[in-house]
N, C-alpha and C. Protein backbone atom coordinates (compact mmCIF):
# COMPACT_ATOMS: atom_id res chain seq x y z
N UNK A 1 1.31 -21.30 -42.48
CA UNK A 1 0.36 -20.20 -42.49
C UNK A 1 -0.35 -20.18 -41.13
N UNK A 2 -0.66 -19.15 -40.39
CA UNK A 2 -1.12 -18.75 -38.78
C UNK A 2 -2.96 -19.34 -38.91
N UNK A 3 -2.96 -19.48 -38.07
CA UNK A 3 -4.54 -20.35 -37.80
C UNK A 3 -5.32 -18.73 -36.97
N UNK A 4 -6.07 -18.79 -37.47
CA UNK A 4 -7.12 -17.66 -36.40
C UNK A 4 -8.70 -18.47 -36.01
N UNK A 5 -8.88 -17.80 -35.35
CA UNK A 5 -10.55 -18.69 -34.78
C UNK A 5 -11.35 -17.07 -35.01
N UNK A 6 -12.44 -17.39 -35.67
CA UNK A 6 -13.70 -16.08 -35.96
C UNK A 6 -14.83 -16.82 -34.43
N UNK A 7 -14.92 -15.91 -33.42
CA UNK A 7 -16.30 -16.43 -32.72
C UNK A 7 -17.12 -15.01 -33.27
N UNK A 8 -18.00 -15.92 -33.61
CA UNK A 8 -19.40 -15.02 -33.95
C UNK A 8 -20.24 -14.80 -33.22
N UNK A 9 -20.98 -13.99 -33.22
CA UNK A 9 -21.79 -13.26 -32.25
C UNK A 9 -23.04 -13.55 -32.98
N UNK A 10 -24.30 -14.39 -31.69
CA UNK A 10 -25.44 -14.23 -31.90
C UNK A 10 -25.72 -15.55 -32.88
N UNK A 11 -24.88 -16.35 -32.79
CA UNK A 11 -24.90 -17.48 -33.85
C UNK A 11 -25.82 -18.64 -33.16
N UNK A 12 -26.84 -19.30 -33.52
CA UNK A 12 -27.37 -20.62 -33.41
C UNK A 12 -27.96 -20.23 -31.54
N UNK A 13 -28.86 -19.32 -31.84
CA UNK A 13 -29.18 -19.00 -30.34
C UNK A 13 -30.77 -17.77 -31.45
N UNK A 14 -31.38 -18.02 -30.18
CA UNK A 14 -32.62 -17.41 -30.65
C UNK A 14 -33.10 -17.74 -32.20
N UNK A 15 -33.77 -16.82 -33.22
CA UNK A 15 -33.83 -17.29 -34.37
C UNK A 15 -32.75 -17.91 -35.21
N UNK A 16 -31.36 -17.37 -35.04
CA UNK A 16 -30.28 -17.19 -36.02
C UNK A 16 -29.76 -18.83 -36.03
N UNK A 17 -30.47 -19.13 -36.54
CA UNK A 17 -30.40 -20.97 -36.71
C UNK A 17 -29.55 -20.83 -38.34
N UNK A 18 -28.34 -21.52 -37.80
CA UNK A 18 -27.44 -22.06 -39.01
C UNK A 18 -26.66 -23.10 -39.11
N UNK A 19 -26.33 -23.65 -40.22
CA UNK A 19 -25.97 -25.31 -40.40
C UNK A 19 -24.24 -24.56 -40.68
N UNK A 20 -23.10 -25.50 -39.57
CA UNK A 20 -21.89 -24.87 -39.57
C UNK A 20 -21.69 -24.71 -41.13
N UNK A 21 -22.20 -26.32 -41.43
CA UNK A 21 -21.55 -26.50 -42.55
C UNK A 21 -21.52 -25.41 -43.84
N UNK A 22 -22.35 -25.06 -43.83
CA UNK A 22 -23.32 -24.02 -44.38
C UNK A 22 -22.37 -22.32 -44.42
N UNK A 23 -22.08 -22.11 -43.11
CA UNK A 23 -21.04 -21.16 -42.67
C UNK A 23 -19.35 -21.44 -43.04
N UNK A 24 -19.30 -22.45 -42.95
CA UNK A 24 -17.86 -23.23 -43.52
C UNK A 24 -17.56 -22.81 -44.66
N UNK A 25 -18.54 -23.21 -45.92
CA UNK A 25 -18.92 -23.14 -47.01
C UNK A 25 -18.65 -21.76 -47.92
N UNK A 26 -19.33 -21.15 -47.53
CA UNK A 26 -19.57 -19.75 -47.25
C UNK A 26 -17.74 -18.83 -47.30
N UNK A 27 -17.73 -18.86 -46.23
CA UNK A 27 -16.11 -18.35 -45.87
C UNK A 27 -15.41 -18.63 -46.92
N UNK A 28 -15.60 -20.22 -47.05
CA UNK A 28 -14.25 -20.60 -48.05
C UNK A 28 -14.36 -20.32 -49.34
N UNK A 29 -15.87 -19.91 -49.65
CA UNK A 29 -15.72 -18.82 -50.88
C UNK A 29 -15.29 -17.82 -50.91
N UNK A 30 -15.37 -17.32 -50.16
CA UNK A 30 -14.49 -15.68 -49.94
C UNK A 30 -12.72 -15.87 -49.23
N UNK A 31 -12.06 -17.16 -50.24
CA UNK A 31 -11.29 -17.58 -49.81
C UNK A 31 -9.86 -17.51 -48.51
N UNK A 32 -10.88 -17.24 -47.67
CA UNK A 32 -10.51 -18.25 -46.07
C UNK A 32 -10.22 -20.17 -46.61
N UNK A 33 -8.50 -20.13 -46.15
CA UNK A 33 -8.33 -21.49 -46.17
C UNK A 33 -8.27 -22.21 -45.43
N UNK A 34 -8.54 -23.79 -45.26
CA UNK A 34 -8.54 -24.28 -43.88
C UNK A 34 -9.60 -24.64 -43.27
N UNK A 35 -10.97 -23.71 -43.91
CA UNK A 35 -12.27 -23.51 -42.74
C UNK A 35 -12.63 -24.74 -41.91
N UNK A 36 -12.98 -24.42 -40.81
CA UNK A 36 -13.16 -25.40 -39.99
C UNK A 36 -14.03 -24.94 -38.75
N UNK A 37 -15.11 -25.79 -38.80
CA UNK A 37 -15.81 -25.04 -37.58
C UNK A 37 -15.65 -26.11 -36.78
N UNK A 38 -16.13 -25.40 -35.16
CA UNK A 38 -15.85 -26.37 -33.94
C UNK A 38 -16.95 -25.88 -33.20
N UNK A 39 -17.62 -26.79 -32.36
CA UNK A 39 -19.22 -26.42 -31.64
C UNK A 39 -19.95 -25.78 -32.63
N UNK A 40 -21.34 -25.89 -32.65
CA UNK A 40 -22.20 -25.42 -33.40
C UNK A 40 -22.97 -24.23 -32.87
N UNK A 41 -21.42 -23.21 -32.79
CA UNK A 41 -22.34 -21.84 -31.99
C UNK A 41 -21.16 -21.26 -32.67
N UNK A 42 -20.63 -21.02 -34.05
CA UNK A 42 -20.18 -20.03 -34.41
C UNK A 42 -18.57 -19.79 -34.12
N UNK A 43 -17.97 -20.82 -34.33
CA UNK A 43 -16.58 -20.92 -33.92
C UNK A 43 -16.26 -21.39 -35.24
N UNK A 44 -15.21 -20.12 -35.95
CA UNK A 44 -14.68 -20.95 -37.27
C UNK A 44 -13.17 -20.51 -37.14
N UNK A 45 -12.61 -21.98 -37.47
CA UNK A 45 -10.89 -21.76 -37.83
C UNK A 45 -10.67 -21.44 -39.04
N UNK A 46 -9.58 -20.45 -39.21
CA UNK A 46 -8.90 -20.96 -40.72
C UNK A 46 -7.89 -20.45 -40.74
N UNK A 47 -7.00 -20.40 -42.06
CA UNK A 47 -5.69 -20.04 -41.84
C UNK A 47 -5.96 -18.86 -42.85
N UNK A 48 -4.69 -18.52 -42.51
CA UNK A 48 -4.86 -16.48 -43.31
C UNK A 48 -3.41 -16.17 -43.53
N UNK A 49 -2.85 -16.08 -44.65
CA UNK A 49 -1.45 -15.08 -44.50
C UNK A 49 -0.95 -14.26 -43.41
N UNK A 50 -1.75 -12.82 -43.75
CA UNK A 50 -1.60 -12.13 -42.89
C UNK A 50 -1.84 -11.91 -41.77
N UNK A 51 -1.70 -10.93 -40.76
CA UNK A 51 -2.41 -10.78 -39.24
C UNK A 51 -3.90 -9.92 -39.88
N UNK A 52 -4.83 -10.49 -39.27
CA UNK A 52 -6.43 -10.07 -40.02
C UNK A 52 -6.41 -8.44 -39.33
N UNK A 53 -6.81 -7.85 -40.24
CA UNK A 53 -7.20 -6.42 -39.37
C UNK A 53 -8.37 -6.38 -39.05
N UNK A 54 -8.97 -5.37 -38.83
CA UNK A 54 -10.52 -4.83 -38.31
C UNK A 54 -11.48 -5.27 -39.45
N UNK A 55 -10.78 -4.89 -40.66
CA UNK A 55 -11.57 -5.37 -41.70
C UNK A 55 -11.93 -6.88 -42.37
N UNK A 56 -11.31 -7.69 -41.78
CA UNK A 56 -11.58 -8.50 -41.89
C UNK A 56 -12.82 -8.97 -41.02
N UNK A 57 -12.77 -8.56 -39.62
CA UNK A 57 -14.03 -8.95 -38.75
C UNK A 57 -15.54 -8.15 -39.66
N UNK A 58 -15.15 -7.20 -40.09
CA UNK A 58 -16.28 -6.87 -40.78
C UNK A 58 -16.72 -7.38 -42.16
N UNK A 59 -15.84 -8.19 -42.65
CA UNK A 59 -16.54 -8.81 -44.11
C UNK A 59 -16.75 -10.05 -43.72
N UNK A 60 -16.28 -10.57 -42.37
CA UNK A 60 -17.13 -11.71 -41.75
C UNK A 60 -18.24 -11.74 -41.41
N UNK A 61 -18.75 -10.48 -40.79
CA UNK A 61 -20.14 -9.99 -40.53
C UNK A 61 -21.07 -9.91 -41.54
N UNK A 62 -20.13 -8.99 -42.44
CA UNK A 62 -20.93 -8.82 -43.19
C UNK A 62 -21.14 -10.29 -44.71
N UNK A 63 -20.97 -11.13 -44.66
CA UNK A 63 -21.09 -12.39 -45.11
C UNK A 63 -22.17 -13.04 -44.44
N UNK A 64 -22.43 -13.08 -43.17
CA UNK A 64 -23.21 -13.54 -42.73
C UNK A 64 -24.44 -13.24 -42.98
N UNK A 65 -24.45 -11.42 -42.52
CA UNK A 65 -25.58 -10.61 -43.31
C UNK A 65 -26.21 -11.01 -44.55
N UNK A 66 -25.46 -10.79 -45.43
CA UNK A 66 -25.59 -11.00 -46.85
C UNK A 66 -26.14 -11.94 -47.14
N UNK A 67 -25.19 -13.44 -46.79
CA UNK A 67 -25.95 -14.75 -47.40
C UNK A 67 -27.05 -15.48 -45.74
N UNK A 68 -27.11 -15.18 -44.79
CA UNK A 68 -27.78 -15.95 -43.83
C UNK A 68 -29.05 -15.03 -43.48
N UNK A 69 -28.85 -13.49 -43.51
CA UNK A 69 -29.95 -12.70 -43.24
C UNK A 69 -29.92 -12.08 -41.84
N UNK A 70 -28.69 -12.42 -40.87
CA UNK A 70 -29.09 -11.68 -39.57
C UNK A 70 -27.46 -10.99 -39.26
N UNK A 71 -27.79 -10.34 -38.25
CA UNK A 71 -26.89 -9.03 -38.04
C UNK A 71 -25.81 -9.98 -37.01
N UNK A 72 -24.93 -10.08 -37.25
CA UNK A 72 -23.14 -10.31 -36.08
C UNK A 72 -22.11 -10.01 -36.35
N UNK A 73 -21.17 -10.00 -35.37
CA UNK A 73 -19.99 -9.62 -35.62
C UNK A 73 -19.16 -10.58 -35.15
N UNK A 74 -17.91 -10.95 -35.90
CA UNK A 74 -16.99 -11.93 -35.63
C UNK A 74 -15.04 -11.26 -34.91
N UNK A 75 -15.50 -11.80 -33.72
CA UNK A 75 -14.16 -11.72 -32.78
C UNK A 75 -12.96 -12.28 -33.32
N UNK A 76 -11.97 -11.98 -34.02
CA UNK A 76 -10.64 -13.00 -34.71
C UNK A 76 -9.63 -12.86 -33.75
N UNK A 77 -9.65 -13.92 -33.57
CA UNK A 77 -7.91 -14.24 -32.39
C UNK A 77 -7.37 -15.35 -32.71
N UNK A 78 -6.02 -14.75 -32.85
CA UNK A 78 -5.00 -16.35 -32.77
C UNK A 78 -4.73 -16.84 -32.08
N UNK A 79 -3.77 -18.24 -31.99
CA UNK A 79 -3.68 -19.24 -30.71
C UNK A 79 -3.38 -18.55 -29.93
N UNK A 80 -2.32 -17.87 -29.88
CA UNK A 80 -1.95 -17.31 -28.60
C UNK A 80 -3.18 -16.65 -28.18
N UNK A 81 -3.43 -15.50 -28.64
CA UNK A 81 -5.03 -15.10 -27.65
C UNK A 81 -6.17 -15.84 -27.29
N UNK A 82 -6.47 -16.83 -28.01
CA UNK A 82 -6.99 -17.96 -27.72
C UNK A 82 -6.60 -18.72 -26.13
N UNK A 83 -5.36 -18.71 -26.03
CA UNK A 83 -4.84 -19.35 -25.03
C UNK A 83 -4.55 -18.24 -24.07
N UNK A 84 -5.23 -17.07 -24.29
CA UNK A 84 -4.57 -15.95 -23.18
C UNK A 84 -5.85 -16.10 -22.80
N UNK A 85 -7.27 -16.60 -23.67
CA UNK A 85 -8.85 -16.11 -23.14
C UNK A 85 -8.83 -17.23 -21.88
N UNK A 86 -8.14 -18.13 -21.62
CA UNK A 86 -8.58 -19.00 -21.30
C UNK A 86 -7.28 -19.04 -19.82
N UNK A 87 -6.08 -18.67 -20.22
CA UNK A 87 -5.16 -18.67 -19.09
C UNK A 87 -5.39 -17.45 -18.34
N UNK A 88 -5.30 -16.75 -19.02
CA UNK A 88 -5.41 -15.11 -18.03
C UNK A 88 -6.91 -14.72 -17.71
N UNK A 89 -7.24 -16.19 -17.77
CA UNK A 89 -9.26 -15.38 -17.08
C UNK A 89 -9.06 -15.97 -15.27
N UNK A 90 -9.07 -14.71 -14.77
CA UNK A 90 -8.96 -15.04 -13.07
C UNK A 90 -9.67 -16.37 -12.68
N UNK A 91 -10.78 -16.46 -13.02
CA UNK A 91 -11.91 -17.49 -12.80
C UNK A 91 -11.59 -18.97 -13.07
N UNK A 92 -10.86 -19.03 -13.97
CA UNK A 92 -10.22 -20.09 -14.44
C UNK A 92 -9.67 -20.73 -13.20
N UNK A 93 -10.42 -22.20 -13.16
CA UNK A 93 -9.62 -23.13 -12.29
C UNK A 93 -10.04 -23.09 -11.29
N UNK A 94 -10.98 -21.50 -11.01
CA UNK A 94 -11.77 -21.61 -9.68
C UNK A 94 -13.12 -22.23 -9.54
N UNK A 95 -13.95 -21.47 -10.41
CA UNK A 95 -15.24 -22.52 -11.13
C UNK A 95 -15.00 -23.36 -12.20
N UNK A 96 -16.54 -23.85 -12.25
CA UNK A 96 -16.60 -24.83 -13.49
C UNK A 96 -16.47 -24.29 -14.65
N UNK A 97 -15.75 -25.29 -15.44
CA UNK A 97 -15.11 -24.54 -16.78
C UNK A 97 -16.29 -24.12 -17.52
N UNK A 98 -17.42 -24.62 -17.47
CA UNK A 98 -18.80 -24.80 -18.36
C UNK A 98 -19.26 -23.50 -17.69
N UNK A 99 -19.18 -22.69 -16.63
CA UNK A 99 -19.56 -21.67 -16.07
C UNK A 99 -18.96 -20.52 -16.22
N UNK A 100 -17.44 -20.66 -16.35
CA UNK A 100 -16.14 -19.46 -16.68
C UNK A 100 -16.67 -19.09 -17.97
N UNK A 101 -16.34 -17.97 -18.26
CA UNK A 101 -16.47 -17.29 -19.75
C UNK A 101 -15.86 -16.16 -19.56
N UNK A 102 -14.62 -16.45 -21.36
CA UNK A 102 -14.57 -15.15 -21.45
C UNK A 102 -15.22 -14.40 -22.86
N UNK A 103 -15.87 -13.00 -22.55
CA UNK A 103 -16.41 -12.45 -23.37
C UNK A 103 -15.10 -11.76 -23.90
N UNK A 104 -15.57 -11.87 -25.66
CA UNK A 104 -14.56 -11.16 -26.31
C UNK A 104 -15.74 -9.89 -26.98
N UNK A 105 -14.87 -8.68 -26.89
CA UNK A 105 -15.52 -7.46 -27.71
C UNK A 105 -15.02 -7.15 -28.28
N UNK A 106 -15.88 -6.00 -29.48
CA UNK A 106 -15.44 -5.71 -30.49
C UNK A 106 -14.08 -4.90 -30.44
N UNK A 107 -14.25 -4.13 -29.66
CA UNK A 107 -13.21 -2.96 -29.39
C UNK A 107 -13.05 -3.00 -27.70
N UNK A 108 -11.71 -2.61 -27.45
CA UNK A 108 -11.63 -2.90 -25.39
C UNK A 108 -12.33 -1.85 -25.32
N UNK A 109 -13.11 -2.37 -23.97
CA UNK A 109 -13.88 -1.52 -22.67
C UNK A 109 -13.26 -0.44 -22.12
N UNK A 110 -14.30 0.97 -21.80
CA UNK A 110 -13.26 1.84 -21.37
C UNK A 110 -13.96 1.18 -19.73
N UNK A 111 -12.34 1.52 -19.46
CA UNK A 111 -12.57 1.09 -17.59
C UNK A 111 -14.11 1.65 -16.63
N UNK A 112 -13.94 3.10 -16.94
CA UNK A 112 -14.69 3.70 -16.58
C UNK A 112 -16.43 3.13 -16.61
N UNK A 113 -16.41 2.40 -17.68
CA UNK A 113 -18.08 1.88 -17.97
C UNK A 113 -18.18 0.40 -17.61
N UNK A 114 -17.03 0.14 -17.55
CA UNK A 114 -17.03 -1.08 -17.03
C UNK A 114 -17.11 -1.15 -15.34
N UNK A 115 -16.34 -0.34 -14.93
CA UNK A 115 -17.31 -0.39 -13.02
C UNK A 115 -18.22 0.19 -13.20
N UNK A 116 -18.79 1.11 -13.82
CA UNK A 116 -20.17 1.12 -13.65
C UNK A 116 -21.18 0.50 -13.87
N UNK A 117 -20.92 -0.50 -15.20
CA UNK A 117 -21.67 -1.93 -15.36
C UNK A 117 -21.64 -2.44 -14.19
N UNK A 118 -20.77 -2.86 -13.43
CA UNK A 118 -20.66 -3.74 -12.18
C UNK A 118 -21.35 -2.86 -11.11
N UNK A 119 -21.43 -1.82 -10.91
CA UNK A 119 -21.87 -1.23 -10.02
C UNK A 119 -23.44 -1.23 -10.28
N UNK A 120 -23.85 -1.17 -11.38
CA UNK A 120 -25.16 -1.54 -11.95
C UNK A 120 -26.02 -2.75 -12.16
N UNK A 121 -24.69 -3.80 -12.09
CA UNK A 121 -24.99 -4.94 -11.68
C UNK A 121 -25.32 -5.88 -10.38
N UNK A 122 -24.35 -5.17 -9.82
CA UNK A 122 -24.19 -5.56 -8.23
C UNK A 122 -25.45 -5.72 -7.49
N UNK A 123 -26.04 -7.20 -6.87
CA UNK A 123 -27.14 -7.64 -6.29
C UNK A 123 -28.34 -8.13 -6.60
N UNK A 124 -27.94 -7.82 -8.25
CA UNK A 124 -28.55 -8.81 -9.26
C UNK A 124 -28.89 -10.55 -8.94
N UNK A 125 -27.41 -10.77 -8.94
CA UNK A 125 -26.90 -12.02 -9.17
C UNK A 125 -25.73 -12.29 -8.79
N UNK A 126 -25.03 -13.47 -8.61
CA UNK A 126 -23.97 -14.03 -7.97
C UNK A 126 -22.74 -13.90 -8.89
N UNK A 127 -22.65 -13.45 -10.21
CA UNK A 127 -21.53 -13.67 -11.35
C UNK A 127 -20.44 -12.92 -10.32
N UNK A 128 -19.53 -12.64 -11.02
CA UNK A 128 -18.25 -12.34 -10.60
C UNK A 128 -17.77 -11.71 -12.10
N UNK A 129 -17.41 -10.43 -12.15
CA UNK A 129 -16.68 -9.79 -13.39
C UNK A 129 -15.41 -9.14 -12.80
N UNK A 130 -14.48 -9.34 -14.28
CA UNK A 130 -12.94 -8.79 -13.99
C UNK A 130 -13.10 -8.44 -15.61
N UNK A 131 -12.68 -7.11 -16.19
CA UNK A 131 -12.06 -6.69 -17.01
C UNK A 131 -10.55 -7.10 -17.58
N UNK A 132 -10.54 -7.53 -19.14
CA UNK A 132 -9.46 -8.24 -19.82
C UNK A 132 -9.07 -7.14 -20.73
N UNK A 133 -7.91 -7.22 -21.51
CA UNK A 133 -7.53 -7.11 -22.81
C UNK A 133 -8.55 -7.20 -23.97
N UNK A 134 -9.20 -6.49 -24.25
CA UNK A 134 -10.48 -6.82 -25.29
C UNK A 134 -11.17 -8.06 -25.19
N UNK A 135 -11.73 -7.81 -23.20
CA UNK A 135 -12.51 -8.63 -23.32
C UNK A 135 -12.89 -9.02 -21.91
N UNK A 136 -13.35 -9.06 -21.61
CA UNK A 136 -14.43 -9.55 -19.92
C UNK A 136 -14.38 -11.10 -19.79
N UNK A 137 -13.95 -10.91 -18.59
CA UNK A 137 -13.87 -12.15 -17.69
C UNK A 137 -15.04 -12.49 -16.60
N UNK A 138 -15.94 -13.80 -17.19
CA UNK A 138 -17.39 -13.77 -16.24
C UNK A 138 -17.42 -15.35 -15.58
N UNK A 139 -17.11 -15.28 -14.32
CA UNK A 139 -17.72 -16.48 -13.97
C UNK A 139 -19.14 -16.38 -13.45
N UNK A 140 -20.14 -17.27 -14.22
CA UNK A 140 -21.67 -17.33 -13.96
C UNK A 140 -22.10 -17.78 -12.73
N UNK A 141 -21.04 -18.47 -11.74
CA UNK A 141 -21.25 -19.45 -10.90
C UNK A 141 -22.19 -20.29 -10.39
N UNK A 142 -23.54 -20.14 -11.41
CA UNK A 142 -24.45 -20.86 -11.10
C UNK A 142 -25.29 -21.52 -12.15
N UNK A 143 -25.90 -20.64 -13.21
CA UNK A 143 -26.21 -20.84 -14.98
C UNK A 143 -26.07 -19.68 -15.48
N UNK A 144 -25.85 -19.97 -16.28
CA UNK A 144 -25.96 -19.01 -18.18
C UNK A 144 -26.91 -18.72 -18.41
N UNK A 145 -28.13 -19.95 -18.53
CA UNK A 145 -28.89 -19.52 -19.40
C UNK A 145 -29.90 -18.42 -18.78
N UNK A 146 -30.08 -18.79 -16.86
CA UNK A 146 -30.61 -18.35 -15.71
C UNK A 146 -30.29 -16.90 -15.80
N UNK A 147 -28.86 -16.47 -16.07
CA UNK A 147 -28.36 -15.23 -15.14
C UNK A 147 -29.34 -14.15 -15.83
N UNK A 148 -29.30 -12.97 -15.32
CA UNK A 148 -29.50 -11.78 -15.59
C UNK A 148 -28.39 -10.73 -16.01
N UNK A 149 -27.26 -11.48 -16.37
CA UNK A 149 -26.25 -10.38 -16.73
C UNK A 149 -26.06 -11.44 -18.35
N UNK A 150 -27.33 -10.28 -19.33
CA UNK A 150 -27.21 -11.06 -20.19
C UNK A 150 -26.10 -10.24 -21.17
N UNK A 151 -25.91 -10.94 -22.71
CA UNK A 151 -25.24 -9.73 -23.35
C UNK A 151 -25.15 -8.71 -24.08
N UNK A 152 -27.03 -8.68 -23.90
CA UNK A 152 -27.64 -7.08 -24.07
C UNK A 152 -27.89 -6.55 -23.41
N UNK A 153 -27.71 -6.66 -21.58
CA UNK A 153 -27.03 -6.26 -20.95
C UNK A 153 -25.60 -5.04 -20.62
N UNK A 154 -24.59 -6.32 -20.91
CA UNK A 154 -22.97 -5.86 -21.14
C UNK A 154 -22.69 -4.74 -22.60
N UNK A 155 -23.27 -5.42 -23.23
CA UNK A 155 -23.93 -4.17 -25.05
C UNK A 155 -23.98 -3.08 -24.79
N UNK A 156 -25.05 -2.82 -23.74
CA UNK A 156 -25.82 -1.57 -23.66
C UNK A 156 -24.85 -0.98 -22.49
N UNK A 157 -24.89 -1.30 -21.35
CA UNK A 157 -23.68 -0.87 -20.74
C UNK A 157 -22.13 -0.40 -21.38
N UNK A 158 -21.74 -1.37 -22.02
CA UNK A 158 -20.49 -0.81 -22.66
C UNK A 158 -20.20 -0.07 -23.25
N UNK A 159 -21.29 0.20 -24.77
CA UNK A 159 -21.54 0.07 -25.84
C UNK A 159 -20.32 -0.64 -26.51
N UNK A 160 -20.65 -1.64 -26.71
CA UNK A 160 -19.39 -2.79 -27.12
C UNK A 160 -20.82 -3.89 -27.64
N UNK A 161 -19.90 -4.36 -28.82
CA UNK A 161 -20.49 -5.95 -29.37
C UNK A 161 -19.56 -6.74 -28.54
N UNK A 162 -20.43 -8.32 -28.13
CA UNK A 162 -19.66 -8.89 -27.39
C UNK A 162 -20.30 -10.63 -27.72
N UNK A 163 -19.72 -11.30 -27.52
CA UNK A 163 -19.61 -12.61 -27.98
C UNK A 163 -18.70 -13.83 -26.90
N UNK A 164 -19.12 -14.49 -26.59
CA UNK A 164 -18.47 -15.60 -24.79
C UNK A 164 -18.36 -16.67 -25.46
N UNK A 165 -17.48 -17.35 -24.73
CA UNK A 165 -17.45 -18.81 -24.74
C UNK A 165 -16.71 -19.37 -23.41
N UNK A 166 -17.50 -20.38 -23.11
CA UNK A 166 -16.73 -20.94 -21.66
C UNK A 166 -14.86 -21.31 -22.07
N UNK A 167 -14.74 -21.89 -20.80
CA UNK A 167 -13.32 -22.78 -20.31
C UNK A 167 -13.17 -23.96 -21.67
N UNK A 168 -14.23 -24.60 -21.78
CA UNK A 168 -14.35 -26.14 -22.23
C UNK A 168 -13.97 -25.53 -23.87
N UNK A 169 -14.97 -24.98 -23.90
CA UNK A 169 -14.45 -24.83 -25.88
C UNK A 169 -13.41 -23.78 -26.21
N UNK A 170 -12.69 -22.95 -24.96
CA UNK A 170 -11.93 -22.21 -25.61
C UNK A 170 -10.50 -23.49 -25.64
N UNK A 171 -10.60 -23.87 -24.64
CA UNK A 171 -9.42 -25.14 -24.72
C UNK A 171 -9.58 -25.74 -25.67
N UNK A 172 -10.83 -26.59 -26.34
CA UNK A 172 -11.18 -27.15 -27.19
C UNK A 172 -10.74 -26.55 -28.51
N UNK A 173 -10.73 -25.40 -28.84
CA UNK A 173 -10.68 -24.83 -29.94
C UNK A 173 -8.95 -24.29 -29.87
N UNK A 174 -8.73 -24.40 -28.78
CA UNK A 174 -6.85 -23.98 -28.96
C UNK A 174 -6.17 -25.16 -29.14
N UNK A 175 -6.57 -26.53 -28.85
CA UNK A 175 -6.29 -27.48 -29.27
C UNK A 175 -6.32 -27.70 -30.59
N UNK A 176 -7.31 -27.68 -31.68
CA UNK A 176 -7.67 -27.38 -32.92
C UNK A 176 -6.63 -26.38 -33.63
N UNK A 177 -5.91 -25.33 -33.28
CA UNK A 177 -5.49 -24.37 -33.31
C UNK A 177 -4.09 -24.82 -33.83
N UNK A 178 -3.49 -25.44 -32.80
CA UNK A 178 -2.08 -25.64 -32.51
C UNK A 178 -1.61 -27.15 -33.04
């Protein structure tokens, strides 16, 4: 049976304080098999028959809603995209992996709003952006928590939900995967 990874958006950052285990739990009542979380920011594995559609990211959300109380949306990719967030991000290998990120969104970016984000961005800050496959490529090159290209920011610019994870845990979690 195919392994998928849910990254959630908005998880264990500001109020939205949750125990994985708790989220694990949860899922595997709404029988997701397998569950398995990795880092305590909203990374859950599990295995699934089918290829998940759209609707599935939304009864992940909306689970969260329901039993935790706050609003996200969950990104589903399999190993292979897993391993594409992490091989096909330009940045990769150039900076620090803890600094690379790729943002995954809900739906791909139209090009068009995406240079204008950058053009809107430009002189801000030092990041570096490249447009992906459902999904943005950011090296921070300096901090995360520092920058000003936050991801209500990229949100509002895009209009896209969007959800990151560095170099370190997307490897981490394709390892888990495979």
């Amino acid at each position: 049976m195919p392994r998928y990874c849910a990254f959630f958006a908005s998880m264990n950052v500001g109020g939205n304080r949750l125990k994985m285990t708790d989220l694990r739990d949860a899922l595997e009542r709404e029988d997701l098999e397998d569950a398995e979380t990795v880092v305590a920011s909203g990374n859950v594995l599990f295995s699934f028959d089918d290829r998940p559609s759209d609707g599935l990211s939304e009864m992940l959300a909306f689970i969260v809603k329901d039993r935790f109380g706050f609003a996200t949306f969950a990104a589903v990719r399999n190993a292979d995209e897993v391993r594409a967030a992490f091989e096909g991000n330009p940045f990769h290998g150039e900076g620090e992996d803890k600094m690379v990120h790729t943002l995954f969104l809900d739906e791909p970016a139209d090009p068009a709003k995406f240079e204008a984000m950058v053009e809107a961005y430009e002189g801000r800050g030092p990041e570096r952006m490249a447009l992906g496959d459902g999904c943005i490529y950011v090296d921070y090159i300096e901090s995360v928590g520092n920058s000003k290209l936050t991801g209500a920011f990229i949100e509002r610019r895009l209009e896209r939900r969007v959800t990151g994870r560095n170099m370190s845990s997307l490897k981490r979690i394709h390892e888990k995967m495979v």
